[in-house]
Protein backbone atom coordinates (compact mmCIF):
# COMPACT_ATOMS: atom_id res chain seq x y z
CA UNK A 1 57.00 -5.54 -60.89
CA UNK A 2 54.11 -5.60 -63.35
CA UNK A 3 54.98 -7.88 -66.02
CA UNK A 4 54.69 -6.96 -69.65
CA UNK A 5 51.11 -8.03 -71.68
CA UNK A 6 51.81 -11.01 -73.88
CA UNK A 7 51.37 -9.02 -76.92
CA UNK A 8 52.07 -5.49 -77.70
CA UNK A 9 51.18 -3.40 -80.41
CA UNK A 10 52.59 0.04 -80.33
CA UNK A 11 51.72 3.00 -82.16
CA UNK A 12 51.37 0.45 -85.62
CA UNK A 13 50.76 2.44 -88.71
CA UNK A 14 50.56 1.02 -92.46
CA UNK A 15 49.59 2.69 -95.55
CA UNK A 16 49.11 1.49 -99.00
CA UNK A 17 49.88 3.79 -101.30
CA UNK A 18 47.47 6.41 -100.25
CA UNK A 19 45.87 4.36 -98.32
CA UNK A 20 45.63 4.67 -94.33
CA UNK A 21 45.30 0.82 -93.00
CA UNK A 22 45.98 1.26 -89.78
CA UNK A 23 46.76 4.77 -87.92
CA UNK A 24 49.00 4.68 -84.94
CA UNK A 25 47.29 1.88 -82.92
CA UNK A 26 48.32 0.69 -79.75
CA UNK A 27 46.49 -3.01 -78.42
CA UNK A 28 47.96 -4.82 -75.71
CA UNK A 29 46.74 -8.46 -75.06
CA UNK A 30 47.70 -9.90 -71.46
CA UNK A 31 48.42 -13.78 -71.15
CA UNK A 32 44.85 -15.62 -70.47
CA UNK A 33 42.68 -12.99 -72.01
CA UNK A 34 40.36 -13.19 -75.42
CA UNK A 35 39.96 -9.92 -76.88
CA UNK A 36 37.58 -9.15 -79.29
CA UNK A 37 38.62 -6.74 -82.21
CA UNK A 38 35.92 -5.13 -84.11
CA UNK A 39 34.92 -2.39 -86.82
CA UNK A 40 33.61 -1.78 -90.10
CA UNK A 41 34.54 -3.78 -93.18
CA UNK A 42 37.90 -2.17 -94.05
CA UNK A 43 38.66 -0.57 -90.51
CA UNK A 44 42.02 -2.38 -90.42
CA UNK A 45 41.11 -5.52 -88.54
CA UNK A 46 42.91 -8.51 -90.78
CA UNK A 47 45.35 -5.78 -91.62
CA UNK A 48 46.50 -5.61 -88.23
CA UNK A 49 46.87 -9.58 -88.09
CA UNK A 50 48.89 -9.66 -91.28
CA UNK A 51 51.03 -6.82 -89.42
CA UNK A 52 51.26 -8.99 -85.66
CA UNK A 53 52.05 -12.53 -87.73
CA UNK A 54 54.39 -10.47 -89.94
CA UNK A 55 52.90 -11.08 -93.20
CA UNK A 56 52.89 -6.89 -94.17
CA UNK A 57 55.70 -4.92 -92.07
CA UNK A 58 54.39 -1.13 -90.62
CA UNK A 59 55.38 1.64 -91.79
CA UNK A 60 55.61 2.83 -88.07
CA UNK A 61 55.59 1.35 -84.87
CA UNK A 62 56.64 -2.06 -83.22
CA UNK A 63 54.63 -5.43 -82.71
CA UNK A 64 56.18 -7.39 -79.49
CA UNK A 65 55.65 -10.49 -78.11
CA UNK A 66 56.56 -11.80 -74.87
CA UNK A 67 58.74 -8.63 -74.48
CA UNK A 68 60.74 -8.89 -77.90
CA UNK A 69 59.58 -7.29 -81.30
CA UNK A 70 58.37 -9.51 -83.70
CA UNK A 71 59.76 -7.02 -86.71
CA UNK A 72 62.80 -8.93 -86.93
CA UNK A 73 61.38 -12.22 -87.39
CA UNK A 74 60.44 -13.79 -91.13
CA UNK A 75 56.77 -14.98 -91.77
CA UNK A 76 57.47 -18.22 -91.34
CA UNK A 77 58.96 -18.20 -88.01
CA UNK A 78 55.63 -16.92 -86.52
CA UNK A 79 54.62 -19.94 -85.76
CA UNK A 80 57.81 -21.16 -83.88
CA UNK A 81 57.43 -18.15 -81.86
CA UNK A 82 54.27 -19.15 -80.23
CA UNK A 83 51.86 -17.26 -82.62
CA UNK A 84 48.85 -18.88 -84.51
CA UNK A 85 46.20 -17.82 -86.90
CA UNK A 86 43.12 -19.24 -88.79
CA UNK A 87 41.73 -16.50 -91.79
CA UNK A 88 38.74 -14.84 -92.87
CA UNK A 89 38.68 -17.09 -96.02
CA UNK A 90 39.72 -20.68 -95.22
CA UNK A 91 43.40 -21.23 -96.14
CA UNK A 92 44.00 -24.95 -96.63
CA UNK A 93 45.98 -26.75 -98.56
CA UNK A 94 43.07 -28.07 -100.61
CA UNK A 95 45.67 -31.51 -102.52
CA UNK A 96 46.30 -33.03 -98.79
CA UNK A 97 43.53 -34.95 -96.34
CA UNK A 98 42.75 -33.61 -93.12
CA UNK A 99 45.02 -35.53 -91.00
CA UNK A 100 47.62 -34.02 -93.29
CA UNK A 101 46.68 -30.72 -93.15
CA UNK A 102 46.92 -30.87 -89.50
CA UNK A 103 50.43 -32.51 -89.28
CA UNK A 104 51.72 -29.05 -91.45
CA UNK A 105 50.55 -27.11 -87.47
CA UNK A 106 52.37 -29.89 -85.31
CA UNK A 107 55.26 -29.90 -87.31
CA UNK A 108 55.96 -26.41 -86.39
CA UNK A 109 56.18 -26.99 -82.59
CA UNK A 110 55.13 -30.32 -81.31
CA UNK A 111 55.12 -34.00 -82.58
CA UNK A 112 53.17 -36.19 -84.59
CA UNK A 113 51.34 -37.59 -81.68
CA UNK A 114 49.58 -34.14 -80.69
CA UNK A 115 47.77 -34.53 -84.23
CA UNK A 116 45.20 -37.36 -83.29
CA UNK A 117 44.92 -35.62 -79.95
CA UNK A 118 43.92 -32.50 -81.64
CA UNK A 119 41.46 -33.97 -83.65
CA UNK A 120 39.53 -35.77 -81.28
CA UNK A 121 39.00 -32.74 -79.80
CA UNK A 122 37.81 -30.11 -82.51
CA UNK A 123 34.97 -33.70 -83.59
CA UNK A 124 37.15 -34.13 -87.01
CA UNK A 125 39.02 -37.69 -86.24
CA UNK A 126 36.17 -39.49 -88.06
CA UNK A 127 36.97 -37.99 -91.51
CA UNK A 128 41.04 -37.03 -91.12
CA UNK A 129 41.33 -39.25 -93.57
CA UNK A 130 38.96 -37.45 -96.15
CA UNK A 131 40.44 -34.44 -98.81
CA UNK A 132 39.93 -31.34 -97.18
CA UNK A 133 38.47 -29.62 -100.23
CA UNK A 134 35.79 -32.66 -100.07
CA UNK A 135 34.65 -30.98 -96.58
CA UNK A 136 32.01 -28.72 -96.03
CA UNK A 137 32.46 -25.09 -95.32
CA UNK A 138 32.15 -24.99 -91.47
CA UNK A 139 34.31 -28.03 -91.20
CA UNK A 140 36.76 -26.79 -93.21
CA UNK A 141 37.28 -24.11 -90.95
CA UNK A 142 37.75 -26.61 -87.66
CA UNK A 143 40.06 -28.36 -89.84
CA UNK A 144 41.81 -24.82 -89.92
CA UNK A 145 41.43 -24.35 -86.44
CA UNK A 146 42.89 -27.75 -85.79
CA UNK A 147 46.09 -27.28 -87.98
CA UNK A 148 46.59 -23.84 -85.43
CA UNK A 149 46.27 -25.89 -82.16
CA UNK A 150 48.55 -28.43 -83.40
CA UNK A 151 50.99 -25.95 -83.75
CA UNK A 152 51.23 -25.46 -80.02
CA UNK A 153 50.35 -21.40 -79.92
CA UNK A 154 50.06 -19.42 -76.93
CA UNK A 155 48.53 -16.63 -78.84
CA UNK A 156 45.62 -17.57 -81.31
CA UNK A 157 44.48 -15.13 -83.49
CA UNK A 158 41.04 -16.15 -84.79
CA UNK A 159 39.77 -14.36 -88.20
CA UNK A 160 35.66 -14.31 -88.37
CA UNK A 161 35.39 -17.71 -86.97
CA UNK A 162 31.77 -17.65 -87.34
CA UNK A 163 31.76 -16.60 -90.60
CA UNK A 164 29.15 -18.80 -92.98
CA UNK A 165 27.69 -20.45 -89.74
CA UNK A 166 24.15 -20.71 -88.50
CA UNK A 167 22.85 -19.18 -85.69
CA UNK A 168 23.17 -22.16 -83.48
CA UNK A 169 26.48 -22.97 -84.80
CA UNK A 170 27.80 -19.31 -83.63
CA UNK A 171 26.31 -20.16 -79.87
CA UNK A 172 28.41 -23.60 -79.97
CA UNK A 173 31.15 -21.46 -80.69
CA UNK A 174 31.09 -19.22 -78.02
CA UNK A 175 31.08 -21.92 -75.93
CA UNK A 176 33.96 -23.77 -77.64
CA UNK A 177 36.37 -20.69 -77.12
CA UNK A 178 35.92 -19.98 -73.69
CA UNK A 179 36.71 -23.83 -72.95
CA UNK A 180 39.56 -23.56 -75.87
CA UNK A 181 41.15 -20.84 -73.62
CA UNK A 182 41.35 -23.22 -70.47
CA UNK A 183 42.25 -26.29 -72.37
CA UNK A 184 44.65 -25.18 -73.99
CA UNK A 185 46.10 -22.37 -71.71
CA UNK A 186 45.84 -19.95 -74.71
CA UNK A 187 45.44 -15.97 -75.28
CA UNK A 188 43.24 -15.25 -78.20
CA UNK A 189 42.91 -12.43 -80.23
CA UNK A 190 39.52 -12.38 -82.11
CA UNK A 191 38.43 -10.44 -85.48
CA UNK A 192 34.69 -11.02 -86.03
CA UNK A 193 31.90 -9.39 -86.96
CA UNK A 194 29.20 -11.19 -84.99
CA UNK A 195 28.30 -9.16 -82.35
CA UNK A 196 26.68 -11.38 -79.79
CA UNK A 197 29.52 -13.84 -80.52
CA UNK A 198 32.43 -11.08 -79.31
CA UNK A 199 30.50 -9.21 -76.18
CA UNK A 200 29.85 -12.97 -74.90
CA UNK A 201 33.34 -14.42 -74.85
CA UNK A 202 35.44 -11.23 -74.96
CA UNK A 203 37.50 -10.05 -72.03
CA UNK A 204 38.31 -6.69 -73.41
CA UNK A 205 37.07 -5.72 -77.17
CA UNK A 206 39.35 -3.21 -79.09
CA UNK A 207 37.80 -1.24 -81.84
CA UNK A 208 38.89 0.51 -85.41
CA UNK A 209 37.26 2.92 -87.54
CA UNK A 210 39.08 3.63 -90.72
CA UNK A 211 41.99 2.33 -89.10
CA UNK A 212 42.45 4.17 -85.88
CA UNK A 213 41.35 3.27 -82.64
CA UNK A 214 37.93 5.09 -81.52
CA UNK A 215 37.12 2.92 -78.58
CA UNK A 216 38.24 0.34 -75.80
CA UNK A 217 37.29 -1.35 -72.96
CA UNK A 218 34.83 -4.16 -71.25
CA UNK A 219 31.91 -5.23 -73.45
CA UNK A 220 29.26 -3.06 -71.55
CA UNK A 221 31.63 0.01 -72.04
CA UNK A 222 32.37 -0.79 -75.80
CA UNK A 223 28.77 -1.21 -76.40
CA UNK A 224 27.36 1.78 -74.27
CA UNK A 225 30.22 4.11 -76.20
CA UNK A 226 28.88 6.85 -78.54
CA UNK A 227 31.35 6.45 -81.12
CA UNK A 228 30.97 2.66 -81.30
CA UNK A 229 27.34 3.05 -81.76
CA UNK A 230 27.98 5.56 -84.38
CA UNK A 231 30.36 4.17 -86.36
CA UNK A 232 29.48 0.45 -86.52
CA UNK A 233 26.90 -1.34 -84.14
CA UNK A 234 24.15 1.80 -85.63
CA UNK A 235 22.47 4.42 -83.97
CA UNK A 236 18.96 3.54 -81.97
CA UNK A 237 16.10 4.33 -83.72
């Protein structure tokens, strides 16, 4: 018997006001894969995160995880279930060290010895004693990254991780999660608007247009598809 994909959205749909977020869409996510979701600024993308980790509730449709619908379950039992998230703009808690901010993640799931563990790993045990805030930008977000791992997720859903880094940074990256997946037996779901970053690590790459679903498949597909091209990697000269 076929088993079920580790994450299933199903015919989603939110609105704000007059506002179509997302439009019926349906993304599964099997256990092991990365999938890259991509689109235009204001296609839906961090809309449909805040939808899977529960933070807005559709309109329509169900979100399931590991077979049971996540609709039932408050905000802040995501995590618990298994789910984890870093965001677009980093979300820290700016008063507490890094060390700190990373024992919030393994408090969720694991223990405190996971933290150190954690940290050695993302290169940030040399300043977990430093303020967060004090950081800069692209360590901030490892520090982000690092409170989500502690946490114990088997779904990571990673929001424009290369966001503010150079173009050497984003090829580290790519690197770093493909070897995230196997190290930590993860499935990651991955918003991000760097193009070479998604077609080199993705599995699959789902993609939105004004909140509906115009294309999915392998890289090669996604990128050889009209109304991809059209819509948000540009027509060819």
């Amino acid at each position: 018997m076929r088993r079920l994909p580790l994450l299933e959205v199903d015919h989603v749909s939110k609105r704000f006001g007059g506002i179509v977020a997302l439009e019926a869409v349906s993304l599964n996510v099997e256990a092991g894969e990365i999938v890259g979701l991509i689109g235009p600024n204001g296609a839906g993308k961090t809309t449909a995160f805040n939808v899977i980790t529960r933070l807005y509730t559709p309109d329509e449709g169900d979100v399931r995880f590991d077979g049971d619908s996540l609709l039932g379950t408050p905000p802040s039992a995501i995590v618990r279930r298994g789910i984890a998230r870093t965001f677009q703009n980093v979300e820290l808690f700016r008063g507490l060290s890094v060390i700190d901010n990373v024992r919030v993640g393994a408090h969720a799931r694991q223990g405190e010895e996971s933290v150190d563990d954690v940290l050695f790993y993302v290169n940030l045990h040399s300043v977990r004693h430093r303020g967060a805030s004090e950081l800069p930008y692209g360590t901030q977000k490892r520090v982000e990254l690092a409170r989500a791992l502690a946490s114990g997720p088997r779904l990571l859903l990673l929001d424009e991780p290369a966001g503010g880094l150079s173009h050497d940074e984003v090829e580290r990256l790519g690197t770093f999660i493909r070897r995230l997946r196997g190290d930590f037996e993860l499935t990651i779901l991955l918003v991000e608007h760097h193009m070479g970053l998604v077609m080199s690590v993705a599995d699959r790459v789902h993609v939105l247009d004004f909140g509906r679903t115009i294309a999915e498949g392998t890289p090669a597909e996604v990128q050889a598809d009209k109304a991809v091209i059209e819509a948000y990697l540009g027509a060819p000269a």
